[in-house]
C-alpha atoms as a PDB file:
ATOM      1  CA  UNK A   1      25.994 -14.760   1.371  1.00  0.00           C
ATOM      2  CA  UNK A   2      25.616 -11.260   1.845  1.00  0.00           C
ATOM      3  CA  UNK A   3      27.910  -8.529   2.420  1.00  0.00           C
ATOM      4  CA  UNK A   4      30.979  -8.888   3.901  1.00  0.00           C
ATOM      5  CA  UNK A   5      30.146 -12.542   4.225  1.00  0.00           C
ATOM      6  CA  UNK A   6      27.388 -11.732   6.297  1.00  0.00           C
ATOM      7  CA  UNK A   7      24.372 -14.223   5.787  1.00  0.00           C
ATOM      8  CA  UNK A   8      21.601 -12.622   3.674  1.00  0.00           C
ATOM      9  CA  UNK A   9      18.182 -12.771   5.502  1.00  0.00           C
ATOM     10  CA  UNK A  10      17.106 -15.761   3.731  1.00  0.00           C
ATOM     11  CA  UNK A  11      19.846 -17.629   4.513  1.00  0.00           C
ATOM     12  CA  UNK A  12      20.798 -19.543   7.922  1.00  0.00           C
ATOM     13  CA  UNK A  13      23.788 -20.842   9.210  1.00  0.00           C
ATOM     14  CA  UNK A  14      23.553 -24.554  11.038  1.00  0.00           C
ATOM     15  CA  UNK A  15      26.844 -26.578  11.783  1.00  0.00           C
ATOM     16  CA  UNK A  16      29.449 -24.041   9.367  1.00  0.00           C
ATOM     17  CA  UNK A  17      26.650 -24.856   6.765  1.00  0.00           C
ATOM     18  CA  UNK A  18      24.469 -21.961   4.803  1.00  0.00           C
ATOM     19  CA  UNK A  19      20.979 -23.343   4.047  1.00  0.00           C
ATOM     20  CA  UNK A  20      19.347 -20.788   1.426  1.00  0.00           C
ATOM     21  CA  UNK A  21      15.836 -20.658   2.310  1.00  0.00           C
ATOM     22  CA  UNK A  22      13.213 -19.945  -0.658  1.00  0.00           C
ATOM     23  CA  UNK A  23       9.306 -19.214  -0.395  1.00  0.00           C
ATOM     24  CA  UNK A  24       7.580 -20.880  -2.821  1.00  0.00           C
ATOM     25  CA  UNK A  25       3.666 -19.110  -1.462  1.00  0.00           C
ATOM     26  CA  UNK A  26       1.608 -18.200  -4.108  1.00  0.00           C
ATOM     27  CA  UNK A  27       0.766 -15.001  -2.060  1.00  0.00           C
ATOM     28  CA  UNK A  28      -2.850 -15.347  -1.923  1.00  0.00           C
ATOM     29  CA  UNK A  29      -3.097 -13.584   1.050  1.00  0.00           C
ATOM     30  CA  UNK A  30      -1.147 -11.086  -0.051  1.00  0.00           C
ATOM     31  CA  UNK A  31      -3.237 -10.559  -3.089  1.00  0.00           C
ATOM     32  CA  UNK A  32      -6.500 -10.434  -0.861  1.00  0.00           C
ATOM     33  CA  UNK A  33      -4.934  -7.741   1.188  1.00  0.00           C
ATOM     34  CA  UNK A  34      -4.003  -6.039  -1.449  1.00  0.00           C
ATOM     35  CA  UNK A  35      -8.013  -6.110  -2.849  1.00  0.00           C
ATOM     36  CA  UNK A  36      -9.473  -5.423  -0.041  1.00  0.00           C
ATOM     37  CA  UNK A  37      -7.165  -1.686   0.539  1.00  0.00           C
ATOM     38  CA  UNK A  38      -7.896  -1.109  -2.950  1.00  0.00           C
ATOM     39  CA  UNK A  39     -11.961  -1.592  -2.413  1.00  0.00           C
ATOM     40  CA  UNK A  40     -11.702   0.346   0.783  1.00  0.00           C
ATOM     41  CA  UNK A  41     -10.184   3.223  -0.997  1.00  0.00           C
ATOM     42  CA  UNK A  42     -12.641   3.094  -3.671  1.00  0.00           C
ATOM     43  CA  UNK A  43     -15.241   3.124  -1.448  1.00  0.00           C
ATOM     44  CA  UNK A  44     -14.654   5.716   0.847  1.00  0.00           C
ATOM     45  CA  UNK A  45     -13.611   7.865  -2.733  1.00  0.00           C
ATOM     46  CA  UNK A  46     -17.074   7.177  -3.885  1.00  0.00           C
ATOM     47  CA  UNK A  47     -18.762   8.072  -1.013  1.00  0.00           C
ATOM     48  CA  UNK A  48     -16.610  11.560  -0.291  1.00  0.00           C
ATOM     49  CA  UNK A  49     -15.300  13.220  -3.780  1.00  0.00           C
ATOM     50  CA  UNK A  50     -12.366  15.544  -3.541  1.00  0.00           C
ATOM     51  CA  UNK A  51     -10.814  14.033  -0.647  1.00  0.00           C
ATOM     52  CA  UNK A  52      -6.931  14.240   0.365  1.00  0.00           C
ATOM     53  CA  UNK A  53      -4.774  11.681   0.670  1.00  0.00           C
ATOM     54  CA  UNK A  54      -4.470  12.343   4.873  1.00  0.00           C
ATOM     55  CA  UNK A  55      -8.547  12.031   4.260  1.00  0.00           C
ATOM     56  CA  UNK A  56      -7.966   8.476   3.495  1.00  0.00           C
ATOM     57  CA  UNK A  57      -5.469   7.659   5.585  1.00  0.00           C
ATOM     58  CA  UNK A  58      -7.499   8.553   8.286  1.00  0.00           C
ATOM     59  CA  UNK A  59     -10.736   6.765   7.485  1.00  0.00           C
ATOM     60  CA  UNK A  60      -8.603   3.448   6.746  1.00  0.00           C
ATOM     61  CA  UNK A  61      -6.623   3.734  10.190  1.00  0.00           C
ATOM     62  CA  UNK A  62      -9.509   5.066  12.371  1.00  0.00           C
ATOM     63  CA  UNK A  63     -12.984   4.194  11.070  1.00  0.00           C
ATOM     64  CA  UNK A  64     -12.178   0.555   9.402  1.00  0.00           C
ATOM     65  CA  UNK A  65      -9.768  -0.058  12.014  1.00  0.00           C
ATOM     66  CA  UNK A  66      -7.483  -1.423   9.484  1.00  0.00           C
ATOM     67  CA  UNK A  67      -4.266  -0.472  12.005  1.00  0.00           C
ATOM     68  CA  UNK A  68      -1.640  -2.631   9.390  1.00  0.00           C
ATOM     69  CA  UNK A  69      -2.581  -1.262   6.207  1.00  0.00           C
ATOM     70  CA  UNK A  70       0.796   0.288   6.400  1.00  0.00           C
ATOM     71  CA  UNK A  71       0.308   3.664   3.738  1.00  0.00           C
ATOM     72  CA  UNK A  72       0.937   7.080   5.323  1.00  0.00           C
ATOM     73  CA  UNK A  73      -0.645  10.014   3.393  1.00  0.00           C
ATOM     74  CA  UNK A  74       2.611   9.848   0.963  1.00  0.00           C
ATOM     75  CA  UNK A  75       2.607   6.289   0.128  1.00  0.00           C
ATOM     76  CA  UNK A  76      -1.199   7.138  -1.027  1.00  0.00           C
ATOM     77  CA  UNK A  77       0.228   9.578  -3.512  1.00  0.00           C
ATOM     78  CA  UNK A  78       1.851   6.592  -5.085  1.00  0.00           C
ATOM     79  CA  UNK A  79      -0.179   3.828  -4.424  1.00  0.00           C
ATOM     80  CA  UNK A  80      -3.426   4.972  -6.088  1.00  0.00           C
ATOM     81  CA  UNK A  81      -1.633   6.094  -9.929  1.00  0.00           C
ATOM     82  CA  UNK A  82       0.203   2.423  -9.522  1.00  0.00           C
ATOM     83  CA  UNK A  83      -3.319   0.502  -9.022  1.00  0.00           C
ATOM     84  CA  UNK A  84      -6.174   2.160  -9.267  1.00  0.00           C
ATOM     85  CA  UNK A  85      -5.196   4.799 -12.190  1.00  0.00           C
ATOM     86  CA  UNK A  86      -8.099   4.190 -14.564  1.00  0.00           C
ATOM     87  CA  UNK A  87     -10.730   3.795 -11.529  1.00  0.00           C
ATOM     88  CA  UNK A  88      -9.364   7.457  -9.482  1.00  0.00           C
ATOM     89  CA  UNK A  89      -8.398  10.440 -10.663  1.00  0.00           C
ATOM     90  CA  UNK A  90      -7.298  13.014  -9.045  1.00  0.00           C
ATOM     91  CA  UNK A  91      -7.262  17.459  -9.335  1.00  0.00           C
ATOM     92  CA  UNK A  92      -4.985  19.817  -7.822  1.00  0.00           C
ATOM     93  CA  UNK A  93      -5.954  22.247  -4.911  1.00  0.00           C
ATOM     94  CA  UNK A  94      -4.612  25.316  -6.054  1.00  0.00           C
ATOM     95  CA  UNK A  95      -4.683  27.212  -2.565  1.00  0.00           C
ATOM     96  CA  UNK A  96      -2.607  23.931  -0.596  1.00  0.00           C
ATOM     97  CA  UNK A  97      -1.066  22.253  -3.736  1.00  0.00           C
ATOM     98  CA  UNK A  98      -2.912  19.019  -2.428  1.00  0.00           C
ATOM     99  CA  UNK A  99      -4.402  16.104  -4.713  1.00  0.00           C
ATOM    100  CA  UNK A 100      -7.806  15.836  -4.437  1.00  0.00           C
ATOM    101  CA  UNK A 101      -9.427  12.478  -5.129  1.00  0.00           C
ATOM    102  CA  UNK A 102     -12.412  11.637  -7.270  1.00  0.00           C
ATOM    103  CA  UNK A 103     -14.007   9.035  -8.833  1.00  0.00           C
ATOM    104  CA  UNK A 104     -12.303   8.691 -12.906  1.00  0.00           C
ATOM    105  CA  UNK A 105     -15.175   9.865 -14.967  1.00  0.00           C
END
């Protein structure tokens, strides 16, 4: 139970009974979501050094398409130290105050 004795969201309530419902997924397609954002990114870093993070968001939403990838030009600012750290680095535009993406030498 949740809250107030509200019903958590993986719980259900069927004839005054609470049925706790767990996943038990390996997340494989979570994982192969994850690989394939983190190969686009590399990519389009590769192929356009000193990029913003707005940069990327755009070529992910508008040129791949990829609509649901779900990272705004924040979330990039936190996503790429997390998992791609030793493969992107990144320098500070002194003018904006903006990280610039490169390649990790």
């Amino acid at each position: 139970m949740g809250a107030r004795g509200c019903p958590s969201p993986n719980c259900y309530t069927c004839s005054n009974k609470v049925i706790m419902i767990t996943m038990k997924g390996y997340g494989v397609q979570k994982q192969a979501r994850l690989n394939r954002l983190k190969n686009e990114i590399i990519e389009y870093v590769s192929s356009q050094p000193q990029c913003s993070a707005a940069d990327i968001v755009d070529h992910l939403s508008n040129e791949r398409k990829m609509r649901n990838h779900g990272l705004t030009t924040r979330k990039v600012g936190f996503f790429i130290p997390r998992y791609l750290s030793e493969l992107i680095g990144f320098t500070l535009d002194h003018s904006t105050g903006k990280r610039l993406y490169h390649l990790a030498a």
